[in-house]
Protein backbone atom coordinates (compact mmCIF):
# COMPACT_ATOMS: atom_id res chain seq x y z
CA UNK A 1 -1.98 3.90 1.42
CA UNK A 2 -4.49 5.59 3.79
CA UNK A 3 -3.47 3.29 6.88
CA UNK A 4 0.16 4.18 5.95
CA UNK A 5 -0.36 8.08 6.17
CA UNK A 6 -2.49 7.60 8.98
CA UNK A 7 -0.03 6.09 11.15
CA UNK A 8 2.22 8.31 9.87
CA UNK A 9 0.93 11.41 11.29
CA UNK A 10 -0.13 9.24 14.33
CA UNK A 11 4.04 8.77 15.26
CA UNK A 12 4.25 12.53 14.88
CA UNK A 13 1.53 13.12 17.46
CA UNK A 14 3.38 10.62 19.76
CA UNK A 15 3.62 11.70 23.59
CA UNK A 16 7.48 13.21 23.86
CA UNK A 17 7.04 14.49 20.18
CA UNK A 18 7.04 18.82 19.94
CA UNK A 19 3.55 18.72 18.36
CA UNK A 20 2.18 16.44 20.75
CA UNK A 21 3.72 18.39 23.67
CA UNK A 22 1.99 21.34 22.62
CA UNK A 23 -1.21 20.33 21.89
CA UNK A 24 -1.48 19.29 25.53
CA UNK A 25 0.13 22.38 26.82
CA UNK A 26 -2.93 23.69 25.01
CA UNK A 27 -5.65 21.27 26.36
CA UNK A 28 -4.02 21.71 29.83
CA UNK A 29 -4.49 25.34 29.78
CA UNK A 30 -8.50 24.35 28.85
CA UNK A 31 -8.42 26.51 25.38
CA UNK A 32 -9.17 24.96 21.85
CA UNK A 33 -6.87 25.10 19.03
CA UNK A 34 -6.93 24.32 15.59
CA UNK A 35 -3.85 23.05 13.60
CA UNK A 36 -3.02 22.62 9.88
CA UNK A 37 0.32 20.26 9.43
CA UNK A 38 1.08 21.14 6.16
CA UNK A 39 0.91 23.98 3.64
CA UNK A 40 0.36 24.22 0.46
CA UNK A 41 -1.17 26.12 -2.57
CA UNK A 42 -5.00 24.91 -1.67
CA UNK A 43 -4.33 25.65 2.02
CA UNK A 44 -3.65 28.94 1.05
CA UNK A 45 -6.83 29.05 -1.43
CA UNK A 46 -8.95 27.88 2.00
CA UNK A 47 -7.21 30.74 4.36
CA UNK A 48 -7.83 34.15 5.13
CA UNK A 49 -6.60 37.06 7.42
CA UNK A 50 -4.71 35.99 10.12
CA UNK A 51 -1.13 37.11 10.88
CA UNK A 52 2.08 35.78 8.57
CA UNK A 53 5.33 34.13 10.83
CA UNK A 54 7.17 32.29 9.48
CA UNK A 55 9.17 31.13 12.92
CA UNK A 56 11.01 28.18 14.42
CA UNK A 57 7.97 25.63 16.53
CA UNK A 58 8.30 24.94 19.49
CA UNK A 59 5.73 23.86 22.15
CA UNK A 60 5.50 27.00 24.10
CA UNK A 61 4.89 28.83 20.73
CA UNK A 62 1.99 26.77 19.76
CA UNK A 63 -0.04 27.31 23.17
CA UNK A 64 0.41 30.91 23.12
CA UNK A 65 -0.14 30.97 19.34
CA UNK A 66 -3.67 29.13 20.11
CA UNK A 67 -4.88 31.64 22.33
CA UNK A 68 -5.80 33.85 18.86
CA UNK A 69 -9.07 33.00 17.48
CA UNK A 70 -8.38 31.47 14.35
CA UNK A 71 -6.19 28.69 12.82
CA UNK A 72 -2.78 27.76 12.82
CA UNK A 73 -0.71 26.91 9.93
CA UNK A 74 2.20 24.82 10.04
CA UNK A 75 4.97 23.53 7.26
CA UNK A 76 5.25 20.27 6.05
CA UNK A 77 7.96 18.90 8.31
CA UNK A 78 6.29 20.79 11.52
CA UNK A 79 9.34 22.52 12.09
CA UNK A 80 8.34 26.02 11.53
CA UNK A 81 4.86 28.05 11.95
CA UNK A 82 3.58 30.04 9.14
CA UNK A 83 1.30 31.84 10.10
CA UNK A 84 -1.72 32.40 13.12
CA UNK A 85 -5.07 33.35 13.48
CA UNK A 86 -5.98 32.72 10.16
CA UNK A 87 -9.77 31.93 9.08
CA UNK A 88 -9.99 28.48 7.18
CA UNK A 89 -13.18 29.16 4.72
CA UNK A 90 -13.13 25.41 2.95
CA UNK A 91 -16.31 24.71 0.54
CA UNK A 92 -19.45 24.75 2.18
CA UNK A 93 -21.18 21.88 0.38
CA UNK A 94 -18.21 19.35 1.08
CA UNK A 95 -19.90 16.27 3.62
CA UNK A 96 -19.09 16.16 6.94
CA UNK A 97 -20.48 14.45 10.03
CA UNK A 98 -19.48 17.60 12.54
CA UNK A 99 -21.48 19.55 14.13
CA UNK A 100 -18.95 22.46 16.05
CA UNK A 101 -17.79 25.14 13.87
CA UNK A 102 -14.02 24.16 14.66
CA UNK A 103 -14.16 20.49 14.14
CA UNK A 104 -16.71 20.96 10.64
CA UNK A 105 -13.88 24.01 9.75
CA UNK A 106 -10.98 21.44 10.12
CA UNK A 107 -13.04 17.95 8.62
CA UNK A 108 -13.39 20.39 5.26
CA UNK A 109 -10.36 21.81 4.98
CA UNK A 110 -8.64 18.98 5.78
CA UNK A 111 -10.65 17.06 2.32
CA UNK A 112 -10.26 20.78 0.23
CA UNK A 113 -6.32 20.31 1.04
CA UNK A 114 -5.53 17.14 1.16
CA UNK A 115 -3.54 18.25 4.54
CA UNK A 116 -4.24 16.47 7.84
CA UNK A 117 -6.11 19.17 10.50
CA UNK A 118 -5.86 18.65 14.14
CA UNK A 119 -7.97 20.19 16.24
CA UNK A 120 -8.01 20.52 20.38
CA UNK A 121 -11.17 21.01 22.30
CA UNK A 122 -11.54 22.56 25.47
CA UNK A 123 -15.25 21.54 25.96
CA UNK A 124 -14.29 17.57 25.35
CA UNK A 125 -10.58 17.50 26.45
CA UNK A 126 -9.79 15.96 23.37
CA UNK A 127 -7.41 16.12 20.67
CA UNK A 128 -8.45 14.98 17.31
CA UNK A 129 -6.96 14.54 13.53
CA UNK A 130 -8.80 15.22 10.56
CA UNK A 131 -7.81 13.40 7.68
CA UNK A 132 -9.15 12.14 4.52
CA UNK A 133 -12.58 12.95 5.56
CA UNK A 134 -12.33 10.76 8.43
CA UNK A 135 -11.43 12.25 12.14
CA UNK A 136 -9.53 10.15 14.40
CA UNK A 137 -9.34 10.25 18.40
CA UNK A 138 -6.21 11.08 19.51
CA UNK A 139 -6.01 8.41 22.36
CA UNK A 140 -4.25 9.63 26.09
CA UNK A 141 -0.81 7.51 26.90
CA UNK A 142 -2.75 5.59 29.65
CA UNK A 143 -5.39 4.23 26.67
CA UNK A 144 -2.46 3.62 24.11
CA UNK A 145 -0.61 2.10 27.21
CA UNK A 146 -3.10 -0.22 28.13
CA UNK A 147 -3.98 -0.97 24.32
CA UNK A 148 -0.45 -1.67 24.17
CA UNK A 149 0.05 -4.28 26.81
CA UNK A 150 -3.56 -5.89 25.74
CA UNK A 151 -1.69 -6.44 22.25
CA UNK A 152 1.76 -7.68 23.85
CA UNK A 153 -0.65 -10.11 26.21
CA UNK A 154 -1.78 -11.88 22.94
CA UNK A 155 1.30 -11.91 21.36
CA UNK A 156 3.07 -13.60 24.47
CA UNK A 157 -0.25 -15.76 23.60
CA UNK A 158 0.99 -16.31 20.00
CA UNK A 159 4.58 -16.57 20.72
CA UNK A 160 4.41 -19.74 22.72
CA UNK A 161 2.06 -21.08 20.11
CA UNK A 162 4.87 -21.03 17.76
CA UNK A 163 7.22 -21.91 19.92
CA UNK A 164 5.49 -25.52 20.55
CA UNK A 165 4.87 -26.07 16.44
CA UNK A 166 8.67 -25.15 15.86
CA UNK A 167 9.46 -27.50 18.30
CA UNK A 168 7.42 -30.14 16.35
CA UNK A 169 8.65 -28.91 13.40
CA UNK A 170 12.29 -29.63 14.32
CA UNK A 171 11.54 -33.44 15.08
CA UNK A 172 9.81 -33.78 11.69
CA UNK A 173 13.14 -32.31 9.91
CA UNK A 174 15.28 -34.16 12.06
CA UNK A 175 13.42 -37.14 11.10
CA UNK A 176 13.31 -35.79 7.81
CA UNK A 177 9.21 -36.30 8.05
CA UNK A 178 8.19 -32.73 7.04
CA UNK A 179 5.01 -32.59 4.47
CA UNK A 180 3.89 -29.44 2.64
CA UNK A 181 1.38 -29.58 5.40
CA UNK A 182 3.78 -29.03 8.30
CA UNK A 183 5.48 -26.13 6.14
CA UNK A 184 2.64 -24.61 5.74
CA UNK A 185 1.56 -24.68 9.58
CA UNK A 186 4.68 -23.12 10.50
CA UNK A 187 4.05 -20.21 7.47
CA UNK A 188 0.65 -19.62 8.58
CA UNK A 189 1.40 -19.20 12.74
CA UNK A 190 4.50 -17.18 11.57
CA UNK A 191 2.02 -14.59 9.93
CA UNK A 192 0.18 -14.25 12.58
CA UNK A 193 2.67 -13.92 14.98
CA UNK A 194 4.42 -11.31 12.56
CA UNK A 195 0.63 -9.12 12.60
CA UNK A 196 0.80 -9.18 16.02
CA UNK A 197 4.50 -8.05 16.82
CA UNK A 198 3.80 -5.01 13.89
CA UNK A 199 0.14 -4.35 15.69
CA UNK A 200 2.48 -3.87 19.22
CA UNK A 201 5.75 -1.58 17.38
CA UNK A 202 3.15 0.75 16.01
CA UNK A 203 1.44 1.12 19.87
CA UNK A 204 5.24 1.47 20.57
CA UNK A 205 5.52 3.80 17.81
CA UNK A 206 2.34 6.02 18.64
CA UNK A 207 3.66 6.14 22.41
CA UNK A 208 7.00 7.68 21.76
CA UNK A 209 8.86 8.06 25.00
CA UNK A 210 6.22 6.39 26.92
CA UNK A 211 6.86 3.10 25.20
CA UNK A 212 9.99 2.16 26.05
CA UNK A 213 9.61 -0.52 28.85
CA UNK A 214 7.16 -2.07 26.41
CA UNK A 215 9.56 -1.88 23.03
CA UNK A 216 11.63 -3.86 25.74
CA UNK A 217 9.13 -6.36 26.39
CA UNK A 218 8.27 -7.01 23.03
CA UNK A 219 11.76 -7.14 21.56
CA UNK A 220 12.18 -10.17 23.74
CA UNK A 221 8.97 -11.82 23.16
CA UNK A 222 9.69 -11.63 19.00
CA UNK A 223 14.05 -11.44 18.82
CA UNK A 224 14.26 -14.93 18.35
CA UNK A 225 12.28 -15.12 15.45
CA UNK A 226 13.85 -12.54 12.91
CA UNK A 227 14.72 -13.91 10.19
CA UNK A 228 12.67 -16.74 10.50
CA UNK A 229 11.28 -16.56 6.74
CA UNK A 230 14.37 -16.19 5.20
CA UNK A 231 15.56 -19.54 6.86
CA UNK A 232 12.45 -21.02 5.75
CA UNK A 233 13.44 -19.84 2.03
CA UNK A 234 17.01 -20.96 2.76
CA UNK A 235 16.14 -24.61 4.08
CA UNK A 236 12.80 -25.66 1.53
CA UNK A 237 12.98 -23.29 -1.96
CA UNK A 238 14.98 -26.17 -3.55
CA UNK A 239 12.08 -28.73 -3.11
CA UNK A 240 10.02 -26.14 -6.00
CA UNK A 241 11.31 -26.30 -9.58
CA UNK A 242 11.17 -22.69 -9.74
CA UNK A 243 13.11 -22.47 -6.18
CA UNK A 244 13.11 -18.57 -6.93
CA UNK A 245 9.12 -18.73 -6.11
CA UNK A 246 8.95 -19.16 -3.01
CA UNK A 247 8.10 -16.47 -0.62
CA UNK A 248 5.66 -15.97 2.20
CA UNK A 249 5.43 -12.36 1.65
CA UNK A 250 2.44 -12.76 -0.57
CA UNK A 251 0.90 -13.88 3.39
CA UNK A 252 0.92 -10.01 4.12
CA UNK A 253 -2.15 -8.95 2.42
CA UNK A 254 -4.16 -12.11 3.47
CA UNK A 255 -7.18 -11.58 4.93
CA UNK A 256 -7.97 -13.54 8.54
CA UNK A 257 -9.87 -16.17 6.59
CA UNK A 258 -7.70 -17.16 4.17
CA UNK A 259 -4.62 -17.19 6.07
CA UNK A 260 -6.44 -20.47 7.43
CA UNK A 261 -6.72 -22.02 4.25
CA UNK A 262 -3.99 -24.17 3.74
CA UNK A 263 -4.38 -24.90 0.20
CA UNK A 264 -4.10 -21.32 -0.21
CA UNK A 265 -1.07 -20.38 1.65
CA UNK A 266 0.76 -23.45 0.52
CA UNK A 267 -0.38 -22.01 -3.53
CA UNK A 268 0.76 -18.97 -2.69
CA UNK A 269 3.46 -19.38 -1.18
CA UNK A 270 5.31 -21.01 -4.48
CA UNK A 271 3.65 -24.57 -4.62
CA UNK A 272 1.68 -24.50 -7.23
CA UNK A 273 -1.97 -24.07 -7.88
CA UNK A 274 -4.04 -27.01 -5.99
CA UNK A 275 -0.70 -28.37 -4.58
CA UNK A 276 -0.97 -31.90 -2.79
CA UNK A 277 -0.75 -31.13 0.90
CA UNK A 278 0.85 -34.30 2.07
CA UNK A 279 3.99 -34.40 -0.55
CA UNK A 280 6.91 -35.19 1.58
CA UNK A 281 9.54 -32.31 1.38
CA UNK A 282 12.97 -32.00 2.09
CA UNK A 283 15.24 -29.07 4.62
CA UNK A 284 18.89 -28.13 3.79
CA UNK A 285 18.89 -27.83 7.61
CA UNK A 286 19.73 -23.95 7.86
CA UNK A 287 17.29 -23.08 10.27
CA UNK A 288 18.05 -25.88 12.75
CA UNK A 289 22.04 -25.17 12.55
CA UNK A 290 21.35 -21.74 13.25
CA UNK A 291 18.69 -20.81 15.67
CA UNK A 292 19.07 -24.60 17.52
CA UNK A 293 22.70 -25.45 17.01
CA UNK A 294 24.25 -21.28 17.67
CA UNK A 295 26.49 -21.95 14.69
CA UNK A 296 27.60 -18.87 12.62
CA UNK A 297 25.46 -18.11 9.39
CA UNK A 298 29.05 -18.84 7.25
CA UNK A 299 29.53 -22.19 8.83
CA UNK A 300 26.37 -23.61 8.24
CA UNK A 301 26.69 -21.83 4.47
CA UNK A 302 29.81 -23.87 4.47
CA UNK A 303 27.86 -27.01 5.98
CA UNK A 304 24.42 -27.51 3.73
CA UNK A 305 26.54 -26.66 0.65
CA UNK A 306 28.11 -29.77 1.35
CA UNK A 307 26.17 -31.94 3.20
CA UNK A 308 22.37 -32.88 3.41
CA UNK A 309 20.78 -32.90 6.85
CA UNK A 310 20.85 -36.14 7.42
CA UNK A 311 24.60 -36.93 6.17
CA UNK A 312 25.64 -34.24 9.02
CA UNK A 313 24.29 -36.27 11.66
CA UNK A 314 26.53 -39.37 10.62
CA UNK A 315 29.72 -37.57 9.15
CA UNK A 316 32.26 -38.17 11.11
CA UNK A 317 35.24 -35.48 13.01
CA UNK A 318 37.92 -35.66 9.94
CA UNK A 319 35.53 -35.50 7.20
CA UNK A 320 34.61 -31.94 8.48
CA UNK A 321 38.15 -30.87 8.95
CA UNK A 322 38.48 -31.86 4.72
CA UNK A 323 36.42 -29.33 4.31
CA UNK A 324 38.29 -25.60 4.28
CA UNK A 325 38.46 -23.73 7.46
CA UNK A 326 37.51 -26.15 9.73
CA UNK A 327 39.74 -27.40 11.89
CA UNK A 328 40.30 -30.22 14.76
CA UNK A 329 38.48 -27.55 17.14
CA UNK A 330 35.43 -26.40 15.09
CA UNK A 331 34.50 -30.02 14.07
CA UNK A 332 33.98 -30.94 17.30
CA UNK A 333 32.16 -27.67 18.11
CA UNK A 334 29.75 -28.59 15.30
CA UNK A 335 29.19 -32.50 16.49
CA UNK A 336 28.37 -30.94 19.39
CA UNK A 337 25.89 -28.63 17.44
CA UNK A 338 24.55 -31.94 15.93
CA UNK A 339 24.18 -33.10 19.04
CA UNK A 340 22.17 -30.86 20.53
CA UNK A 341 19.69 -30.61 17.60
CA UNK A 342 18.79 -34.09 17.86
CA UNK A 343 18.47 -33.68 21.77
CA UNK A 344 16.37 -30.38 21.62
CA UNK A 345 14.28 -31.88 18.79
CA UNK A 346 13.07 -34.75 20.73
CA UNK A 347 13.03 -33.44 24.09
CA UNK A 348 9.66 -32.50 25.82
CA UNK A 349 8.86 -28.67 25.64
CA UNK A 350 9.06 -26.48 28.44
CA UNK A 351 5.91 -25.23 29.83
CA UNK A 352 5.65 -20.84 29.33
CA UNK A 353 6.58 -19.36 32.48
């Protein structure tokens, strides 16, 4: 996909990355540049003159390198430059928006190749990537910065919204009250949520070694919820006769609008076309032993496999120890889980702090 590659090349242009830390050595020392990351057989059709290398990159290569008039030609994996000074002489009659000779050079090779051009101006103190006939802004670490905490701000936003309809959520299983409705509530803020946190790891991505105090930030706001759709699958696939359906992954390629279509996600997701909302439905309790009651994924394997929801809350001490690997000790440390399921799910939330 085009947004893929984009953000591909994006992470290499990171601040901390070699390319990135020449390019600014470059647009420090006020003198333009312009790049080719890639070579191949119509690069070469495009290029002329120029001087052949061949040599290890480095940073301090490239910003001498740019002081030649002409082009620079790297390999694919940016580790080595081929060659400098060269003249890019793309089509003529291929559309472009540009106006300067090194930014309409680097929009046309860029579509003859099929090979992202960057280009550095010393007029604009810019740097800019040209690729698939579009040219992209290569944003300074205090705008990706503040983009960065702008997204993490909303997801904080998001976060607690989730937070409150879990906590819903867990009194309607624990009451075993949960409707295809409720599910679908849960699925649909999930998404979102999920947008958000990959919206904020490519900011982190794009920032390199400037985004570490925010990776931190955001791996807190989001740890708690990885995993989350798997428990879903875990605790309601069985209530579909094809349990094997259902999925939220087909929520990924929603658009805004119909992500707030229930009857949508809930078809989607493996109920069935025009699927009846308000059906009551039925948890294996996975999610709440887990995430609420800090038991060990193999225990509460052990647990649902032998036990609805509902019987766990009345079984007593020695019926668990019947069952293998559970002694006198871990018994009581899951009635204690049990316990504090049923206290957390009807306990008022805590206001964010």
């Amino acid at each position: 996909m085009k947004r893929d590659r984009l953000r591909q090349y994006q992470r290499r242009l990171a601040p901390g990355t070699p390319l990135r830390a020449g390019l600014d050595r470059i647009l420090h020392g006020r003198t333009g540049a312009l790049v080719v990351l890639g070579n191949n057989p119509k690069v070469q059709q495009v290029s002329t003159g120029g001087f052949r290398l061949d040599v290890e990159f480095t940073p301090q290569a490239l910003r001498e390198l740019a002081k030649l008039d002409g082009a620079i030609i790297l390999s694919n994996d940016l580790s080595r430059i081929i060659a400098a000074g060269v003249h890019l002489v793309p089509a003529g009659d291929l559309p472009t928006a540009e106006t300067g000779t090194r930014h309409r050079s680097a929009d046309r090779t860029a579509q003859a190749s099929g090979v992202p051009v960057v280009t550095v101006s010393a007029s604009m103190s810019t740097i800019s990537l040209f690729m698939d006939g579009d040219r992209h802004v290569v944003e300074t670490s205090g705008q990706m910065i503040s983009r960065a905490n702008q997204t993490l701000a909303t997801l904080a936003r998001f976060v607690d919204r989730l937070n409150g309809i879990l906590h819903q959520f867990n009194a309607l299983e624990v009451g075993e009250q949960v409707t295809t409705r409720d599910l679908v509530l849960v699925a649909q803020r999930f998404e979102m949520t999920r947008r958000l946190s990959a919206e904020a790891q490519f900011h982190i991505d794009t920032l390199g070694v400037e985004g570490r105090l925010i990776a931190l930030q955001h791996a807190e706001l989001v740890g708690e919820f990885t995993g989350l759709d798997e428990q879903l699958r875990t605790d309601y696939a069985h209530n579909l006769a094809d349990p094997s359906l259902f999925t939220l992954e087909p929520l990924h390629n929603f658009s805004a609008e119909e992500l707030l279509s229930p009857q949508l996600v809930a078809e989607r997701i493996g109920f069935g076309e025009s699927p009846y909302l308000e059906t009551p439905i039925h948890t294996r309790g996975a999610r709440l032993l887990i995430s609420v009651g800090r038991l060990s994924e193999g225990m509460t394997t052990k647990l649902i496999d032998r036990f609805s929801l509902q019987e766990l809350f009345s079984v007593s001490v020695s019926e668990l120890q019947q069952l293998d690997g559970i002694g006198a000790a871990r018994a009581r440390l899951i009635r204690d889980a049990l316990l504090r399921i049923t206290e957390a799910a009807y306990a008022r939330p805590q206001p964010p702090v």
